[in-house]
Protein backbone atom coordinates (compact mmCIF):
# COMPACT_ATOMS: atom_id res chain seq x y z
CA UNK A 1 -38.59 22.69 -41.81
CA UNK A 2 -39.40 19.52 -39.03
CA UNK A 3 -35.29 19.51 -38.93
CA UNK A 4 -35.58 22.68 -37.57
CA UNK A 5 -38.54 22.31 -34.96
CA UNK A 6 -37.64 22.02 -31.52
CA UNK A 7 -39.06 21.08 -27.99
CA UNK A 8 -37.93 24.87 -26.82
CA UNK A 9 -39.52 26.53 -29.54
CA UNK A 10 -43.54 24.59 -28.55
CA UNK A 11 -42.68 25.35 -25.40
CA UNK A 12 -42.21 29.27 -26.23
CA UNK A 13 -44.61 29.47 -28.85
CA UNK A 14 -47.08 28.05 -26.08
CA UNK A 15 -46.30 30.14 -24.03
CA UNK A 16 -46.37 33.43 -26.54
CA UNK A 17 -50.02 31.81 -27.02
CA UNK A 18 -51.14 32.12 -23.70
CA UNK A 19 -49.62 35.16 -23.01
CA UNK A 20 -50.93 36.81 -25.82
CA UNK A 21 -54.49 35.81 -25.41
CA UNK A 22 -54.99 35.35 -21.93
CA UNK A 23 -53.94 38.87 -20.93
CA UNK A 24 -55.44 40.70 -23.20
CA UNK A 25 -58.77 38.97 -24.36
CA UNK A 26 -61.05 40.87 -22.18
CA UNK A 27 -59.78 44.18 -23.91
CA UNK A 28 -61.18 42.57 -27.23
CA UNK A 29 -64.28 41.20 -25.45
CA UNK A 30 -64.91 45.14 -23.87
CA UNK A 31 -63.73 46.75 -27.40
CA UNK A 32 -66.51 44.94 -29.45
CA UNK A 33 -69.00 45.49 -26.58
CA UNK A 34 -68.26 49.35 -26.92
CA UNK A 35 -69.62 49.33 -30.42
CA UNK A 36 -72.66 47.71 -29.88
CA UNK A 37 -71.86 43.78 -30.75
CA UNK A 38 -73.71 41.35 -28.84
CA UNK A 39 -72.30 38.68 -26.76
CA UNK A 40 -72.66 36.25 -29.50
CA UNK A 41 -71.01 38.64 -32.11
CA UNK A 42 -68.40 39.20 -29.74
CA UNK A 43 -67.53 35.73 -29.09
CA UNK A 44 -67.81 35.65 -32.78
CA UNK A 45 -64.94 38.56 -32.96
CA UNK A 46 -62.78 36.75 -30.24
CA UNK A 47 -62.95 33.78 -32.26
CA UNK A 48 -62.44 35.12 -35.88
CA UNK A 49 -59.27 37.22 -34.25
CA UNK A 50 -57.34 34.70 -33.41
CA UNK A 51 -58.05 32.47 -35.73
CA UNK A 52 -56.94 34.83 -38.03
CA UNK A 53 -53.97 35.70 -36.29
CA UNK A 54 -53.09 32.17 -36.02
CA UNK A 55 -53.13 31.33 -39.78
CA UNK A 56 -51.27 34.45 -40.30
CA UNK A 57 -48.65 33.76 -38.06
CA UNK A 58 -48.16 30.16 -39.18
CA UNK A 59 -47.98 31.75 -42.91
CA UNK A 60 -45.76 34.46 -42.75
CA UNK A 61 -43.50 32.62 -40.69
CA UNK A 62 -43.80 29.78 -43.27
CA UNK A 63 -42.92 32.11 -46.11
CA UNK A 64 -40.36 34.02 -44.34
CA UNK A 65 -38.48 31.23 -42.43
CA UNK A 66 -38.41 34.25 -39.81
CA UNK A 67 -39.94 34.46 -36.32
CA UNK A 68 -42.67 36.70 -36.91
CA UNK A 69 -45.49 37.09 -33.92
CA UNK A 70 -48.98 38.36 -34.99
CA UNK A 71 -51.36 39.81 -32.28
CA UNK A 72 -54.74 41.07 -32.49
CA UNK A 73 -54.69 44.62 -32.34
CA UNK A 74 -54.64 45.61 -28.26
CA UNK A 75 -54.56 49.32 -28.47
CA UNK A 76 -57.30 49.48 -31.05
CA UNK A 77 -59.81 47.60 -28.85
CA UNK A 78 -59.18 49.87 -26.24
CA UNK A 79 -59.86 52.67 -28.61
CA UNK A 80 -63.29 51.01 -29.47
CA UNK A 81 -63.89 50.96 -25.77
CA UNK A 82 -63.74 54.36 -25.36
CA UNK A 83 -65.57 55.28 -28.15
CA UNK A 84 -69.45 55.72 -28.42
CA UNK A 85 -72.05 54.02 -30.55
CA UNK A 86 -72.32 55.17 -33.86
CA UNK A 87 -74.66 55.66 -36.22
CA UNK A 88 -75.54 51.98 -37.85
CA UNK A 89 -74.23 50.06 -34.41
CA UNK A 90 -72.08 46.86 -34.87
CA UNK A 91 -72.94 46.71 -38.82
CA UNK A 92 -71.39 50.07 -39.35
CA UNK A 93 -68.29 49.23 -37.06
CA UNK A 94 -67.81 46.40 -39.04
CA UNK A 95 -67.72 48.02 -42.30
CA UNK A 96 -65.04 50.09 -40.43
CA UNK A 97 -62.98 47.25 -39.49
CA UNK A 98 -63.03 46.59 -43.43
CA UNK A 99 -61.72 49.69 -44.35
CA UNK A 100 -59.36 49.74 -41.79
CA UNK A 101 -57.86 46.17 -43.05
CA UNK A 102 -57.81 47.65 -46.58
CA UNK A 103 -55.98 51.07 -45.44
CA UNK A 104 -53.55 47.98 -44.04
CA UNK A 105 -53.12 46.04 -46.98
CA UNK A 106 -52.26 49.97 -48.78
CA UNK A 107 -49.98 51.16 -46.66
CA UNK A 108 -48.14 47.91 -47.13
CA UNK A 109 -48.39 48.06 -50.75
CA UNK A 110 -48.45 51.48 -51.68
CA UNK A 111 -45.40 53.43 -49.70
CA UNK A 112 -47.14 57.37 -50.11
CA UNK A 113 -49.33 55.89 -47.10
CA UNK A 114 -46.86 53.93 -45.27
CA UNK A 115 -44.66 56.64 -45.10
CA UNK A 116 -47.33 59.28 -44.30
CA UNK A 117 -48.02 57.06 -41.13
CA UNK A 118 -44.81 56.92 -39.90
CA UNK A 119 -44.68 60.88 -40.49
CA UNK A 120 -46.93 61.13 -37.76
CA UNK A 121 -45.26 62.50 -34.67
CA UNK A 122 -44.97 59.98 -32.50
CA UNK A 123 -45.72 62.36 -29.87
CA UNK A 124 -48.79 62.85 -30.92
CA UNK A 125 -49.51 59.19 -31.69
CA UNK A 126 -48.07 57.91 -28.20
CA UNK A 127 -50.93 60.80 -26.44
CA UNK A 128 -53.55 59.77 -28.61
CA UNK A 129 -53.66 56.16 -27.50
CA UNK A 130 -52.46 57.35 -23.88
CA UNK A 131 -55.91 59.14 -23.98
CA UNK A 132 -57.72 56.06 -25.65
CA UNK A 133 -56.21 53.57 -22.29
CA UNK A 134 -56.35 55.87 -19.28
CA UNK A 135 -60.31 55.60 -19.27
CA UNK A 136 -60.09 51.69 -18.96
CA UNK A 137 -57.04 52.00 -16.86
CA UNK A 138 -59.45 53.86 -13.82
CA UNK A 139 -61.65 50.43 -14.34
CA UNK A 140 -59.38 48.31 -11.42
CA UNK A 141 -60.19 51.31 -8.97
CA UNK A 142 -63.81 51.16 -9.70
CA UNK A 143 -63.96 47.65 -9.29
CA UNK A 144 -62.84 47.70 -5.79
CA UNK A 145 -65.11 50.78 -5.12
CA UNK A 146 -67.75 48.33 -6.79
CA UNK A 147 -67.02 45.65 -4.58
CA UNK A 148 -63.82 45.33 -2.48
CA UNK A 149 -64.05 41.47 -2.25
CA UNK A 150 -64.39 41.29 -5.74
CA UNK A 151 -61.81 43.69 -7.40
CA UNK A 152 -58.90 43.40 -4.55
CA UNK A 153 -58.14 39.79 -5.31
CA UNK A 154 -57.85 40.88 -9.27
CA UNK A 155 -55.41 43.79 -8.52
CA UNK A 156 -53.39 42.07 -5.96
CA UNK A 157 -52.79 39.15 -7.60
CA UNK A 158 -51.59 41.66 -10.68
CA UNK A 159 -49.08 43.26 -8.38
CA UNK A 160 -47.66 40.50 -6.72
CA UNK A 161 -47.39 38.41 -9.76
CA UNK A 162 -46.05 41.57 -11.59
CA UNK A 163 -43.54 42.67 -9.37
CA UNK A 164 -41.74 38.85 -9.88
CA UNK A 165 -42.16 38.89 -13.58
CA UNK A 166 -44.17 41.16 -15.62
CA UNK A 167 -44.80 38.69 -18.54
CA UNK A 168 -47.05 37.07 -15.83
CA UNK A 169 -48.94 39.96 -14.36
CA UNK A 170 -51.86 39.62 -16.82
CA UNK A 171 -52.27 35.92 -16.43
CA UNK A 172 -52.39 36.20 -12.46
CA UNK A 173 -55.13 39.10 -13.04
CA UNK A 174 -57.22 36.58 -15.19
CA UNK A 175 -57.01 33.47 -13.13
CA UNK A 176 -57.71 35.63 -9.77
CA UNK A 177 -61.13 36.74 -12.02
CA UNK A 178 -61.67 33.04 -12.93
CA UNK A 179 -61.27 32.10 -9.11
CA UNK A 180 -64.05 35.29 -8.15
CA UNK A 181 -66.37 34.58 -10.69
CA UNK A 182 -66.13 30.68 -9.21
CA UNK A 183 -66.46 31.23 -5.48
CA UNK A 184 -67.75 34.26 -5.24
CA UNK A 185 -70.31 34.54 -7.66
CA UNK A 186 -73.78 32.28 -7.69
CA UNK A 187 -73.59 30.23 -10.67
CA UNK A 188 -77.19 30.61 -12.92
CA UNK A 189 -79.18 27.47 -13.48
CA UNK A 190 -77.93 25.09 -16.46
CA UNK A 191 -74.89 27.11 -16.67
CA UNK A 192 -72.84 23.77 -17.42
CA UNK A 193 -75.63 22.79 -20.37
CA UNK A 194 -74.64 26.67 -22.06
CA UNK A 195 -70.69 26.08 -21.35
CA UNK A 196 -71.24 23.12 -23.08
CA UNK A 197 -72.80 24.31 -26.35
CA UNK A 198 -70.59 27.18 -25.86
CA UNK A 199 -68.04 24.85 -26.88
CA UNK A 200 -69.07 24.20 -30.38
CA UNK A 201 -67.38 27.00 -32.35
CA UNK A 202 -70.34 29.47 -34.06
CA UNK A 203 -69.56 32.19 -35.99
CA UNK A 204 -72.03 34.99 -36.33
CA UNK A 205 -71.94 36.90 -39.85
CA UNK A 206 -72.06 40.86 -39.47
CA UNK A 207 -73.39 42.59 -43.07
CA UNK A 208 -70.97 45.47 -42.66
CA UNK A 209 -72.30 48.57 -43.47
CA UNK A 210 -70.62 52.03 -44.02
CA UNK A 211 -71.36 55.73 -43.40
CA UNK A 212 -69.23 58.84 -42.95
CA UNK A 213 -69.04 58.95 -39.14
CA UNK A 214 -68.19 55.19 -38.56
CA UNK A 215 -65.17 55.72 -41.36
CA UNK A 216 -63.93 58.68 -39.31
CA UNK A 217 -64.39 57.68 -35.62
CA UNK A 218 -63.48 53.96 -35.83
CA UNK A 219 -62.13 53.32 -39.56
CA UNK A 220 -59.13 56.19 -38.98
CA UNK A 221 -58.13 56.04 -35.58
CA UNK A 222 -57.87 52.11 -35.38
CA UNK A 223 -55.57 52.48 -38.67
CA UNK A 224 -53.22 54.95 -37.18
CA UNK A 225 -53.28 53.29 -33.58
CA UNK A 226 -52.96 50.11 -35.50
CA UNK A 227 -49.76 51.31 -37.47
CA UNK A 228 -48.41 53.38 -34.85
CA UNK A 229 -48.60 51.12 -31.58
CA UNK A 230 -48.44 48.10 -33.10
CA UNK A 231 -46.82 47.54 -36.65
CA UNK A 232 -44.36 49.69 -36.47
CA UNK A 233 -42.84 48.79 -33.07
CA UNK A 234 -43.23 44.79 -34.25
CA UNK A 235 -40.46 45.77 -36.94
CA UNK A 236 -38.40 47.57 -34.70
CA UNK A 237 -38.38 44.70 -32.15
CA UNK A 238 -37.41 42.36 -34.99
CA UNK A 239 -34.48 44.82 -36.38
CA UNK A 240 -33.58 44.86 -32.85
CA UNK A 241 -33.10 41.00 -33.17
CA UNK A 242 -31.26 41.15 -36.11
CA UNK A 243 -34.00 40.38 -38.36
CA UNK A 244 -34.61 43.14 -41.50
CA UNK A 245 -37.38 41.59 -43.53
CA UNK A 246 -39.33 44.12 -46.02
CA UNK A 247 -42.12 45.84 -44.11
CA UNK A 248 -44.61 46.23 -46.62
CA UNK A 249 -45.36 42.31 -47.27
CA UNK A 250 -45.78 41.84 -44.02
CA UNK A 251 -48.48 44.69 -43.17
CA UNK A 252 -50.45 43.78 -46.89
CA UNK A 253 -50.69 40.27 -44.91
CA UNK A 254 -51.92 41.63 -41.56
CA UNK A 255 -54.24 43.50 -43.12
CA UNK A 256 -55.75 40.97 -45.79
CA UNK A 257 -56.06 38.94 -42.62
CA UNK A 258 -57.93 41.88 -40.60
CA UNK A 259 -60.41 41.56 -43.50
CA UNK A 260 -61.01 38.46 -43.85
CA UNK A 261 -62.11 38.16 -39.66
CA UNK A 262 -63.88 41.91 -39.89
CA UNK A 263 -67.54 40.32 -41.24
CA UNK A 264 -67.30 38.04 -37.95
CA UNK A 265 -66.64 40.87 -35.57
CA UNK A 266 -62.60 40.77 -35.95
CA UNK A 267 -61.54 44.46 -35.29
CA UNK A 268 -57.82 44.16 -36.66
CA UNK A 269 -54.79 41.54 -36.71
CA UNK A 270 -50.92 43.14 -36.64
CA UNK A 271 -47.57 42.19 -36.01
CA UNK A 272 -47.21 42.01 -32.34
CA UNK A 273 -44.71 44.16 -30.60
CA UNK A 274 -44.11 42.98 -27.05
CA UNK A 275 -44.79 38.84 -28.03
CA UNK A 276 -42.10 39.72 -30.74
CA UNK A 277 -39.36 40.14 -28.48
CA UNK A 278 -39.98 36.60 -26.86
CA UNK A 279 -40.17 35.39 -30.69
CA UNK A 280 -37.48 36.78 -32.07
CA UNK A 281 -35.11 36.19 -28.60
CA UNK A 282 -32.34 33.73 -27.46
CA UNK A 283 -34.94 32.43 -25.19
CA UNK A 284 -37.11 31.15 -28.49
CA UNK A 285 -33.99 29.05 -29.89
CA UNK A 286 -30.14 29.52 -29.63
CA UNK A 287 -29.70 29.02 -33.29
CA UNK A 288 -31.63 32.56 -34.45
CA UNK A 289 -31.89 30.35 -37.96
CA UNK A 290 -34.39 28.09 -35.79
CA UNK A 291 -36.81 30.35 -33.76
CA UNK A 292 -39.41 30.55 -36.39
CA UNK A 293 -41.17 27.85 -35.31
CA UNK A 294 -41.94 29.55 -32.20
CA UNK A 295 -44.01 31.88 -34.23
CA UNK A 296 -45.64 28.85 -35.94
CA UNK A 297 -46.31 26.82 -33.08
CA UNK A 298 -48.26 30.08 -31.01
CA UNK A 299 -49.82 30.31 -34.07
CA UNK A 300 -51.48 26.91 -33.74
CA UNK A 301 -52.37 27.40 -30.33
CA UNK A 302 -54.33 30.43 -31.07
CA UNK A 303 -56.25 28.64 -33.62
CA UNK A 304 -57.16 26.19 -30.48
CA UNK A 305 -57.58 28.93 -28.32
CA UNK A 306 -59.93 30.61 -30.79
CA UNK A 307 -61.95 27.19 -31.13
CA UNK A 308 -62.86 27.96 -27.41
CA UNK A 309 -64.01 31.15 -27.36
CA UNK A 310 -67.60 30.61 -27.08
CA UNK A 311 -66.97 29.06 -23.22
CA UNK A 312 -64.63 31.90 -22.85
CA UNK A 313 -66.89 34.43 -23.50
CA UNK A 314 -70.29 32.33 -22.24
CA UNK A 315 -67.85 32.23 -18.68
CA UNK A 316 -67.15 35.80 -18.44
CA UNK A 317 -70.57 37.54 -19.35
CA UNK A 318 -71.35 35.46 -15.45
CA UNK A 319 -68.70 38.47 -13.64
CA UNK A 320 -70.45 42.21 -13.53
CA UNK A 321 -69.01 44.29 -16.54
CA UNK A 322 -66.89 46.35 -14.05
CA UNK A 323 -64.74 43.45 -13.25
CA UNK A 324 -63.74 41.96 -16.89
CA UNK A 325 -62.77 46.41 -17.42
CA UNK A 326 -60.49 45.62 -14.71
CA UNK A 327 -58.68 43.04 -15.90
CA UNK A 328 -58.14 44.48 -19.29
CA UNK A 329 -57.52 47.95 -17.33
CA UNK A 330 -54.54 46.01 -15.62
CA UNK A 331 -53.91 44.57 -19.10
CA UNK A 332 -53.16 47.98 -20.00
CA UNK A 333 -51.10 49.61 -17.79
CA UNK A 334 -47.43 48.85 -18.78
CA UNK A 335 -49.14 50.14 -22.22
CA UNK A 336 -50.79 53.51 -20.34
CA UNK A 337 -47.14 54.00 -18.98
CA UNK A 338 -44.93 53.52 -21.68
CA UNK A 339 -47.10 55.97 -24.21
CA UNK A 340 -47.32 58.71 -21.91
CA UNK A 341 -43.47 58.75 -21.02
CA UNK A 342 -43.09 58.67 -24.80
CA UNK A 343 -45.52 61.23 -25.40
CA UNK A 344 -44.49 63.74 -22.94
CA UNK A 345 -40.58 63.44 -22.99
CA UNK A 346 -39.99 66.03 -25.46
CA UNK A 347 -40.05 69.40 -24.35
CA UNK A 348 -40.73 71.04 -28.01
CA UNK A 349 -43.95 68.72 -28.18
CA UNK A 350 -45.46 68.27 -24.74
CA UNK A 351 -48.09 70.47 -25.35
CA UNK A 352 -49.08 69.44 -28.62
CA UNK A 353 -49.15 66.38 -27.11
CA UNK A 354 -51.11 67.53 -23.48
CA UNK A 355 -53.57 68.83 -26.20
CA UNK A 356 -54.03 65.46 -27.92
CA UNK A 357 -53.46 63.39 -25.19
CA UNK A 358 -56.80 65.45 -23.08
CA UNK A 359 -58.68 66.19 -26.44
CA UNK A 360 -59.20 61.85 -26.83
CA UNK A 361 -59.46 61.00 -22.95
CA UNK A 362 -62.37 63.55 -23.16
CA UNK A 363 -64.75 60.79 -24.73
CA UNK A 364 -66.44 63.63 -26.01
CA UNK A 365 -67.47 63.47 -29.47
CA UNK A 366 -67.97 66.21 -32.27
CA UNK A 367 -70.37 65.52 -35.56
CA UNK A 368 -70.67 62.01 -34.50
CA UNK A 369 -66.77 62.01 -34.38
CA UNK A 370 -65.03 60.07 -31.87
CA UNK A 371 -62.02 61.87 -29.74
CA UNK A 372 -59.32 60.39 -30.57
CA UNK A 373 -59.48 61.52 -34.23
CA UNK A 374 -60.07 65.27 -33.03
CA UNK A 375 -57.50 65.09 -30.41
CA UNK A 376 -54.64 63.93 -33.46
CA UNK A 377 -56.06 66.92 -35.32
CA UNK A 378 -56.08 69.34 -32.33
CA UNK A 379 -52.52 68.08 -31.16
CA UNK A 380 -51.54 68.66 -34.76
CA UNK A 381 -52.81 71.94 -35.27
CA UNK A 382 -51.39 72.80 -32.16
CA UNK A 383 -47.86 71.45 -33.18
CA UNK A 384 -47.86 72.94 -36.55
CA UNK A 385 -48.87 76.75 -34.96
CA UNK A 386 -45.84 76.17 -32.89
CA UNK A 387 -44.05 75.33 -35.43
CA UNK A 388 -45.32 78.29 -37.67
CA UNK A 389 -44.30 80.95 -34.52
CA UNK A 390 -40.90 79.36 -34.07
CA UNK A 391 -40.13 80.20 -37.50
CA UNK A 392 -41.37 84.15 -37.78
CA UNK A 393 -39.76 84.48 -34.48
C-alpha cells in the first residue's frame, strides 16, 4: 500500500476533505437544529459524522483497494430541516437515525429492499428531495432582506467564485460568512476562553428513543433520500470510472457506520456522489490502480476536521440563524437544480412528480407525519392512477 501513496493523491484527498465538509457543514449544523438538538448535541452530530465517515472511508478503501468517497448524508439534513419537531424531540430523532442506519445495513444485505429502492421512480424521488431543498434554498434571499450588509457578501462571493469553478462556490460562501461574522458582528465577552474549550472534542450521548411518527417522518424519508440521492448515484459515478465493485458491501458499511455515530447526533453516513467523481478521476492519480489513497487520505482529514467541530460550531452559533441557512441554501443549489430537471423531464411523470414535488415543499404535516413521506405517497398514487387509466383506455 505506501508503494502506492502519492503526493497527488494527499493533495486531492485534502482537498475532497475540505470540499466535502466545508460546503456543506452548515446543512448538518441546520438539519440537527430542525429536530430539536441543542448546540452541544449538534456539535456532537458534526463531530460523530465525520468521524464516522472518515473511518469508513479509510476502511472500505482499505478493503477494496478502490477509491471509494464517503459523505455524510447532504440531502437528508436538508430533509430534517424542513421537517417539524416530533413527538419525543432529539431522543426520538435519534432513534430514527438508528433505524434508518439499520434499513442501510438491509438493503445492503438483503436485495428484496435494495431493489425495492431503486424501484422507486426516480421521478418521484428527484421531486421529493427538490421539495425537501427549495425551502432552504429561499434562505440566501432572506438573508439579504434580513440584512443587506450581511447576506450580499455571502451570495456574491458564491457567484463570483462559482461562475470560475463550481467546486469552489461553497468554500467562497463559507469564508465570506467567516469574514461577516468577524468584522461585522460584535464579538461576546470571553468568546476566545469558549473557542478554546470548544477545542477539546466532547461528545454528547443521545438515549434514542422510538415512536411511530418519528419512524415515519424522519426514519423513512432519510432512508429513501439517503439511497436515492446519495448511494445510488456514488455507484454510478464509480461505474462511470470504470470501477464495478458489489453494491451491497458497501451500503451494509455505510450504514453500520450511520449507527454507530446516530447515539451522538450523527443523522446518516453514504457513499458520496459528487466527491466521488474527484476520487475516482484522472485528476486523483494517473494510474486508476493508485487513486485509492485519495479516498484514504480525505478520510483522515475528516477525522481532523471532526476533532474541531466544537470551535466550528461554538464560531457559528455567534452569526443570526438566517445567515448559516444561507450558506447551506447556496450549498444546495446545484442540488435544487439538478433534481428538479430530473424530476420534471419526463412528460409521462411530471405530474406525478408536480404532485410530490408541492405535497413535501408544503412543510405541512398530517398525523404527526412529515411531507416528504406524504408527498412520495401522493406522487405515487398519482402515478399509479395514471398508470391504471392508460391501460383501460
Amino acid at each position: 500500500m505506501l508503494r502506492d501513496f502519492s503526493l497527488q493523491s494527499l493533495f486531492m484527498g485534502l482537498l475532497i476533505a475540505f470540499v466535502g465538509f466545508a460546503s456543506s457543514f452548515a446543512v448538518i449544523l441546520n438539519g440537527l437544529a430542525g429536530v430539536g438538538a441543542t448546540d452541544a448535541q449538534a456539535a456532537s452530530g458534526l463531530m460523530a459524522l465525520s468521524i464516522s465517515m472518515g473511518v469508513c472511508a479509510i476502511v472500505i478503501s482499505t478493503v477494496t483497494r478502490l477509491p471509494i468517497s464517503i459523505a455524510w448524508s447532504t440531502p437528508g439534513a436538508a430533509l430534517l430541516a424542513s421537517s417539524t419537531a416530533v413527538a419525543g424531540g432529539f431522543n426520538a430523532a435519534v432513534g430514527a437515525f438508528l433505524v434508518c442506519g439499520l434499513l442501510i445495513v438491509i438493503a445492503g444485505l438483503w436485495k428484496p429492499l435494495g431493489k425495492m429502492v431503486s424501484s422507486i421512480p426516480s421521478a418521484l424521488a428527484n421531486a421529493m428531495l427538490a421539495g425537501v431543498l427549495i425551502g432552504l434554498c429561499f434562505a440566501p434571499v432572506k438573508a439579504i432582506a434580513f440584512n443587506p450588509l450581511f447576506g450580499l457578501p455571502i451570495v456574491l462571493a458564491w457567484a463570483l467564485v462559482g461562475s470560475i469553478n463550481k467546486l469552489y462556490a461553497g468554500p467562497a460562501a463559507l469564508l465570506a460568512f467567516v469574514l461577516v461574522i468577524a468584522f461585522g458582528i460584535e464579538m461576546p465577552d470571553g468568546i476566545l476562553a469558549r473557542l478554546s474549550s470548544a477545542l477539546i472534542p466532547q461528545a454528547e450521548f443521545v438515549f434514542p428513543v422510538f415512536n411511530t411518527a418519528a419512524l415515519v417522518s424522519i426514519a423513512l424519508p432519510l432512508f429513501i433520500v439517503t439511497m436515492a440521492s446519495q448511494n445510488i448515484p456514488g455507484i454510478a459515478v464509480l461505474k462511470v470510472n470504470d470501477y464495478h465493485p458489489n453494491p451491497g458491501p458497501l451500503f451494509a458499511t455505510t450504514g453500520l457506520f450511520s449507527m454507530l455515530s446516530a447515539p451522538f447526533g450523527g443523522h446518516a453516513v453514504n457513499l458520496a456522489a459528487i466527491t466521488a467523481a474527484m476520487c475516482a478521476g484522472v485528476d486523483s492519480h494517473p494510474d486508476r490502480a493508485r487513486r485509492y489513497w485519495s479516498a484514504i487520505n480525505a478520510g483522515i482529514a475528516y477525522i481532523l476536521f471532526g476533532l474541531l467541530a466544537g470551535a466550528v460550531t461554538t464560531f457559528v452559533s455567534l452569526a443570526p440563524p438566517v445567515l448559516i441557512e444561507a450558506v447551506a441554501g447556496l450549498a444546495l443549489v446545484g442540488a435544487f437544480a439538478s433534481s428538479a430537471l430530473a424530476a420534471f423531464s419526463e412528460s409521462q411523470t411530471r405530474e406525478a412528480a408536480a404532485i410530490t414535488f408541492l405535497v413535501t415543499a408544503s412543510g405541512v404535516s398530517f398525523g404527526g407525519v412529515s411531507g416528504a413521506f406524504w408527498g412520495l405517497i401522493a406522487g405515487g398514487l398519482m402515478l399509479a392512477l395514471a398508470r391504471l387509466t392508460k391501460r383501460r383506455a
